[in-house]
Protein backbone atom coordinates (compact mmCIF):
# COMPACT_ATOMS: atom_id res chain seq x y z
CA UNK A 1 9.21 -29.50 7.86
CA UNK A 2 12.91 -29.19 6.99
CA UNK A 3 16.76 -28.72 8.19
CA UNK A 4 19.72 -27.22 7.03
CA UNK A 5 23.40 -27.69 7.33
CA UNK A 6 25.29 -24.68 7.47
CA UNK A 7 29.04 -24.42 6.54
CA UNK A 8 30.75 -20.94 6.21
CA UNK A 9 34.16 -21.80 3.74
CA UNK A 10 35.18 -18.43 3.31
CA UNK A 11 34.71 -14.70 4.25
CA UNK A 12 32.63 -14.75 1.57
CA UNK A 13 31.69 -18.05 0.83
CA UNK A 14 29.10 -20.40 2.64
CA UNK A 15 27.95 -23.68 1.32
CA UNK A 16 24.07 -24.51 2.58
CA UNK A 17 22.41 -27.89 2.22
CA UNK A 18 18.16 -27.71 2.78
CA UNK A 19 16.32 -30.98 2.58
CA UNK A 20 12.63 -30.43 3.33
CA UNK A 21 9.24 -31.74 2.90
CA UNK A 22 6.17 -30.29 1.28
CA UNK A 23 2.70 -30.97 1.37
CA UNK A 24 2.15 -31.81 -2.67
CA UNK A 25 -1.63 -30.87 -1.86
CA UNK A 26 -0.37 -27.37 -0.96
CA UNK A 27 2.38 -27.65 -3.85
CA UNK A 28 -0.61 -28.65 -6.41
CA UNK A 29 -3.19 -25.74 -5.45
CA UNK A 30 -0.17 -23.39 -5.65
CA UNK A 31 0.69 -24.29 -9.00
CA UNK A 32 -2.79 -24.14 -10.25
CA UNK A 33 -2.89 -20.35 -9.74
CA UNK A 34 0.61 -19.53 -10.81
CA UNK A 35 2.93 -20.20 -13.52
CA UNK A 36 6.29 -22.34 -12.83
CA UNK A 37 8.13 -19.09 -14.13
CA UNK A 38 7.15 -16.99 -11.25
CA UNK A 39 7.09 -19.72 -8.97
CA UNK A 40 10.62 -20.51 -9.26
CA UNK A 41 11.17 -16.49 -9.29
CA UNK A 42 10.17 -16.22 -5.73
CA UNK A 43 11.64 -19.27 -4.50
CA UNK A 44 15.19 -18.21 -6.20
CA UNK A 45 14.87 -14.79 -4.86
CA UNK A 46 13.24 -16.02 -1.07
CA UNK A 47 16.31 -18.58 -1.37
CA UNK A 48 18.97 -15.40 -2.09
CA UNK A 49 17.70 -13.58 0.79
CA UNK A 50 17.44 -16.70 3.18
CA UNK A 51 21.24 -17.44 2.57
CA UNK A 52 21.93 -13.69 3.24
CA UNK A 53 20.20 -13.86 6.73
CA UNK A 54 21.92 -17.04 7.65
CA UNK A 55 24.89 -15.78 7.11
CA UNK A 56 24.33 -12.79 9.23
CA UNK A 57 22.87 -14.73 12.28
CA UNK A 58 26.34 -17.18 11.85
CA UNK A 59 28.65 -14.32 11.87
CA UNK A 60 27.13 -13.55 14.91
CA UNK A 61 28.42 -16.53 16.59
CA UNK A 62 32.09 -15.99 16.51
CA UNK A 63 34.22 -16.56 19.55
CA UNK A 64 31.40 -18.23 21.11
CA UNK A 65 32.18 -21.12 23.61
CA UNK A 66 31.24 -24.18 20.59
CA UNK A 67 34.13 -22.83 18.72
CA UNK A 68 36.47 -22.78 21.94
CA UNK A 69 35.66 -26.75 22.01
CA UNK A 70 36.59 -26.89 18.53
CA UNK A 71 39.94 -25.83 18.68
CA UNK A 72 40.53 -27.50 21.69
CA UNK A 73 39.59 -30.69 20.11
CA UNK A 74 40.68 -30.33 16.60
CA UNK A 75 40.94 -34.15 15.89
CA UNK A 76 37.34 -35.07 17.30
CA UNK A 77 35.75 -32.21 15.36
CA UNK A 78 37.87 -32.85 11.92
CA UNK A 79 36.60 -36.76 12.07
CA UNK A 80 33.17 -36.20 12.98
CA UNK A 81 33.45 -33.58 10.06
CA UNK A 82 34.91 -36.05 7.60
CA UNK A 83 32.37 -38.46 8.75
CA UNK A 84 29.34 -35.42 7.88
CA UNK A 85 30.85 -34.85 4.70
CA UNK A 86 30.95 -38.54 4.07
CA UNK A 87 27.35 -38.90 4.08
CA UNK A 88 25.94 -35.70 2.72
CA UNK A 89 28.08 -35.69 -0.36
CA UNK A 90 26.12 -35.37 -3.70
């Protein structure tokens, strides 16, 4: 299972939190057949092309109706995003 917070900052600049959970049985019998090298190949390279798709689907989104609320309501959305920020900073 797992979530992710999206936040497009530039043109060409998104910031992406993932928090997830794995099954360490699965994680264990995974790296008893391959190396950590290649493990963390694959899960750089499945991460590159998994930020590259999200940011495709999200560009997809503009002018839709959640932005129109957003800059009707710029106060409500910059609090509840200060509040976000507030407790996902690391």
């Amino acid at each position: 299972m797992a979530c992710a917070k999206v936040t497009v900052l530039e043109a060409e600049l998104t910031h992406m939190m993932v928090a997830g959970h794995a099954d360490i049985r699965l994680v264990s019998l995974i790296q008893r057949f391959l190396p950590t090298a290649v493990i963390n190949f694959f899960g750089k390279h499945a991460a590159f092309y998994f930020m590259q798709t999200m940011k495709k689907q999200l560009a997809g989104f503009q002018g839709s109706q959640y932005e129109e609320r957003v800059r009707d309501k710029q106060d409500f959305y910059a609090e509840l995003q200060r509040r976000v920020n507030f407790y996902t900073r690391f």
